[in-house]
C-alpha atoms as a PDB file:
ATOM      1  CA  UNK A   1      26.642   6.461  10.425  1.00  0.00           C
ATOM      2  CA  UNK A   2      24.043   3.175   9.836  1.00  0.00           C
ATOM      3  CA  UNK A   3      25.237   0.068   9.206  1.00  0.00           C
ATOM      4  CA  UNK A   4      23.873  -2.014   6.245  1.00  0.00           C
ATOM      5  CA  UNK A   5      21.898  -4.095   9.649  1.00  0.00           C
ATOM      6  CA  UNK A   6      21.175  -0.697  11.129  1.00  0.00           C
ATOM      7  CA  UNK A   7      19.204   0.676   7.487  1.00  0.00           C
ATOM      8  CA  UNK A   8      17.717  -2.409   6.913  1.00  0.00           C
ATOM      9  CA  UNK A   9      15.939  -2.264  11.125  1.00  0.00           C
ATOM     10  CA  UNK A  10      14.684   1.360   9.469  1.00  0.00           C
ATOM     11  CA  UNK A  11      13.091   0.462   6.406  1.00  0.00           C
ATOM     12  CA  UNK A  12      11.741  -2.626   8.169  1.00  0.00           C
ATOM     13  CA  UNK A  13      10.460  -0.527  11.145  1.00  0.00           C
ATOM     14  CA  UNK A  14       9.195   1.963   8.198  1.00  0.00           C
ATOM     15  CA  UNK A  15       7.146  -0.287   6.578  1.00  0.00           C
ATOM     16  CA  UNK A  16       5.528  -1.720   9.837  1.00  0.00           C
ATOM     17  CA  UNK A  17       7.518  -4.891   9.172  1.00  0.00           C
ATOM     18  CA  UNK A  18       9.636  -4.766  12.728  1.00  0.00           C
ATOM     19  CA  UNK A  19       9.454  -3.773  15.924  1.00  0.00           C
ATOM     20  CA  UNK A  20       6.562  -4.563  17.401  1.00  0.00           C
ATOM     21  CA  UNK A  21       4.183  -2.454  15.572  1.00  0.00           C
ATOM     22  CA  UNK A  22       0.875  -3.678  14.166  1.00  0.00           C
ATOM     23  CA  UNK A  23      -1.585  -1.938  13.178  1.00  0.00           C
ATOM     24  CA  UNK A  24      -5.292  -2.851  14.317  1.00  0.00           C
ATOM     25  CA  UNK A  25      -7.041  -2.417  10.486  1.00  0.00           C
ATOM     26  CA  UNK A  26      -6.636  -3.292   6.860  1.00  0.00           C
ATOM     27  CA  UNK A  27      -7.494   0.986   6.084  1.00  0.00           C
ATOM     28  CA  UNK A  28      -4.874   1.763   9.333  1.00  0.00           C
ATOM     29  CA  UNK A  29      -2.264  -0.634   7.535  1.00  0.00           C
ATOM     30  CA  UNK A  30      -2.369   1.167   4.487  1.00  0.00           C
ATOM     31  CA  UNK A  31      -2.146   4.533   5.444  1.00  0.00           C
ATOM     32  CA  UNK A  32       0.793   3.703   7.449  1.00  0.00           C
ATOM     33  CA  UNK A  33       2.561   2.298   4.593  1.00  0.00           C
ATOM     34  CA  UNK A  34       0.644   5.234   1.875  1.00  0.00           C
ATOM     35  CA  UNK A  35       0.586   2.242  -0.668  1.00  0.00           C
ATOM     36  CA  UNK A  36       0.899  -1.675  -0.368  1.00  0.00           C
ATOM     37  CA  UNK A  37       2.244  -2.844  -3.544  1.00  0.00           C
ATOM     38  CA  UNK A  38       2.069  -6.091  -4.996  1.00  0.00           C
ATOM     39  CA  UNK A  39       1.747  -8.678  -7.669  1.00  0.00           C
ATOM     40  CA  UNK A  40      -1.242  -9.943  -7.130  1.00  0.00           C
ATOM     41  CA  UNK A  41      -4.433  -9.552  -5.143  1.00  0.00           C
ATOM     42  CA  UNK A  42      -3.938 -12.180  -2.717  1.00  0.00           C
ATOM     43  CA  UNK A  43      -0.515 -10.671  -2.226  1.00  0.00           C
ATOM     44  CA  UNK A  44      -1.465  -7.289  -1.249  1.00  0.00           C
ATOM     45  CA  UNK A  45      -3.885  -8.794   1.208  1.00  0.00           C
ATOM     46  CA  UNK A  46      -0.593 -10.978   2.860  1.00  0.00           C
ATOM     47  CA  UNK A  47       1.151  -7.698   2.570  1.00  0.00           C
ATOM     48  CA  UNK A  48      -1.934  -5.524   4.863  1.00  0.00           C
ATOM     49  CA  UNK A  49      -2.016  -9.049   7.257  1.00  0.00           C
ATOM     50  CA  UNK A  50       1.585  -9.083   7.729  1.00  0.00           C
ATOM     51  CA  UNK A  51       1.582  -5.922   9.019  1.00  0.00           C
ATOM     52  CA  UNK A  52      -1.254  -5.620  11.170  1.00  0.00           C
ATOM     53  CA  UNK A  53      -2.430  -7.460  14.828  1.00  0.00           C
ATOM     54  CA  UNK A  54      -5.246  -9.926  14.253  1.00  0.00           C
ATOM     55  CA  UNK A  55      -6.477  -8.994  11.035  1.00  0.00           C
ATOM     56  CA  UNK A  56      -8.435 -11.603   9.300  1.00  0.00           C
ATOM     57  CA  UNK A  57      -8.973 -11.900   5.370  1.00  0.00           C
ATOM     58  CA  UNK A  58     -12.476 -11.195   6.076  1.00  0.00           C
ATOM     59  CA  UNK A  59     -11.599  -8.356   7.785  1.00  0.00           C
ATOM     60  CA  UNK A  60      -9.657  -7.116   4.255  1.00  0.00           C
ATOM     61  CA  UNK A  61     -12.525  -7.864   2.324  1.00  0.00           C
ATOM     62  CA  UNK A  62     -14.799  -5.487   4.613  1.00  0.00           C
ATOM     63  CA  UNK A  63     -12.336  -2.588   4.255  1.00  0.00           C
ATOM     64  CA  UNK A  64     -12.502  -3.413   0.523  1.00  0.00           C
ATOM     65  CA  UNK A  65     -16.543  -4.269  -0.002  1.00  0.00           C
ATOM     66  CA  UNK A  66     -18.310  -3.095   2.848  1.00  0.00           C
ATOM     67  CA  UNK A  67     -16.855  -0.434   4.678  1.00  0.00           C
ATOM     68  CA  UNK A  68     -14.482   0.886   1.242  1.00  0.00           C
ATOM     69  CA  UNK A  69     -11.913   2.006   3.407  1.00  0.00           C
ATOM     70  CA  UNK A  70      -9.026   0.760   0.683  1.00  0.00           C
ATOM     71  CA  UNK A  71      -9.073   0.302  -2.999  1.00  0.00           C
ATOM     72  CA  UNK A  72      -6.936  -1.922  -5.558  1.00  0.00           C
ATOM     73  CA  UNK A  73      -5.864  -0.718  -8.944  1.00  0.00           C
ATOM     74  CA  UNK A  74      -2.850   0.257 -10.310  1.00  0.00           C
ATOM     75  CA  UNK A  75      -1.763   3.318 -10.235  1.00  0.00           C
ATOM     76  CA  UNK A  76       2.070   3.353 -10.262  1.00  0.00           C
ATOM     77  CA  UNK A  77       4.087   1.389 -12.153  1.00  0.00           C
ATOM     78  CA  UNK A  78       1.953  -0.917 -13.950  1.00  0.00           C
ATOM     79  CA  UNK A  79       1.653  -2.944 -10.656  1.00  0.00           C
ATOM     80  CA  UNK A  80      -1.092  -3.493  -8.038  1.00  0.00           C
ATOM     81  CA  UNK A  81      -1.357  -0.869  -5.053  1.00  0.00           C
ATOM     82  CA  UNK A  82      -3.804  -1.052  -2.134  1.00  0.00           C
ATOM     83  CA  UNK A  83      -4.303   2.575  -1.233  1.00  0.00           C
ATOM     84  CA  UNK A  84      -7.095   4.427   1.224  1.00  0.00           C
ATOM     85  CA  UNK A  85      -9.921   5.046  -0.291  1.00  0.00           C
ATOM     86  CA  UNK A  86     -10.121   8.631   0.109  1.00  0.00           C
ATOM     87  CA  UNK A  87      -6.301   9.054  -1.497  1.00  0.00           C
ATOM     88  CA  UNK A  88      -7.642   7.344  -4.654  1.00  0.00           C
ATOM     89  CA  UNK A  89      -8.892  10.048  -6.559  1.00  0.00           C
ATOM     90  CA  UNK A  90      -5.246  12.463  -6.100  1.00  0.00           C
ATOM     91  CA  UNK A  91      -3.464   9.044  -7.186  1.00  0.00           C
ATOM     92  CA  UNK A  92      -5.359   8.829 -10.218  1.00  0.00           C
ATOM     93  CA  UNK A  93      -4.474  12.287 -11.136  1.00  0.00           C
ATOM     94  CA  UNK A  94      -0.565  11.830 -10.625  1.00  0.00           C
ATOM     95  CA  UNK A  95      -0.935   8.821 -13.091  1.00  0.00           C
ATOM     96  CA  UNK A  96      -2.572   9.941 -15.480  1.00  0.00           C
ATOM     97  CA  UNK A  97       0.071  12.990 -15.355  1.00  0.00           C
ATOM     98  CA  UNK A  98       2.761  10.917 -15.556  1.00  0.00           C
ATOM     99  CA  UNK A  99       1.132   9.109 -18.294  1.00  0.00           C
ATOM    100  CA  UNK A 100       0.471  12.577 -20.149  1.00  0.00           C
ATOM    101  CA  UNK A 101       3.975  13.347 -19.647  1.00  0.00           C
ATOM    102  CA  UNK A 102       5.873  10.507 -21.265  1.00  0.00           C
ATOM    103  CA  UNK A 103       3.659  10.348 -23.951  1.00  0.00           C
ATOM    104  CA  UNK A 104       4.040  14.189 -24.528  1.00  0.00           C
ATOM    105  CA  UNK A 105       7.891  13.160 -24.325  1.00  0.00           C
ATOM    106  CA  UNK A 106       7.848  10.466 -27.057  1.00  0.00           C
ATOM    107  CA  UNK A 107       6.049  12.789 -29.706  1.00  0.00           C
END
């Protein structure tokens, strides 16, 4: 059985955070993770640096604007997510299920 240390080296590990693994792009980052979640925008863009080797802000602003590798918007929770791209359209349909359900739920 895990230790509280031993869980927390997991979910660290998990979410790219320890261990020596860095990803090499802001669209790599994110599909490791599925979903970087944050406050703000300038958050989310700490969140993909943090977890990659090298990667510059201008490098996150190509995979946003020029390549659109990874959107913003927010589609869980009410807070920001940085998602691929190509998962963007699926995530919108969840949310606007989940949405549908609860207000189905309060009528």
């Amino acid at each position: 059985m895990l230790d509280r240390e031993g869980i927390r080296g997991l979910r660290a590990r998990a979410q790219a955070l320890a261990g020596g693994l860095r990803e090499v792009s802001a669209e790599a980052v994110v599909r490791r993770v599925f979903a970087v979640q944050a406050q703000d925008a300038t958050a989310a863009d700490l969140g993909i640096r943090v977890r990659g080797r090298d990667i510059t802000a201008a490098d996150i602003g190509a995979a946003y604007e020029d390549e659109r590798s990874i959107v913003r918007g927010w589609y869980m929770r009410g807070t920001l997510h940085t998602i691929p791209s190509e998962d963007a359209h699926c995530q919108i349909g969840v949310s606007l299920n989940l949405v549908s359900d609860r207000s189905s739920a309060v009528d």
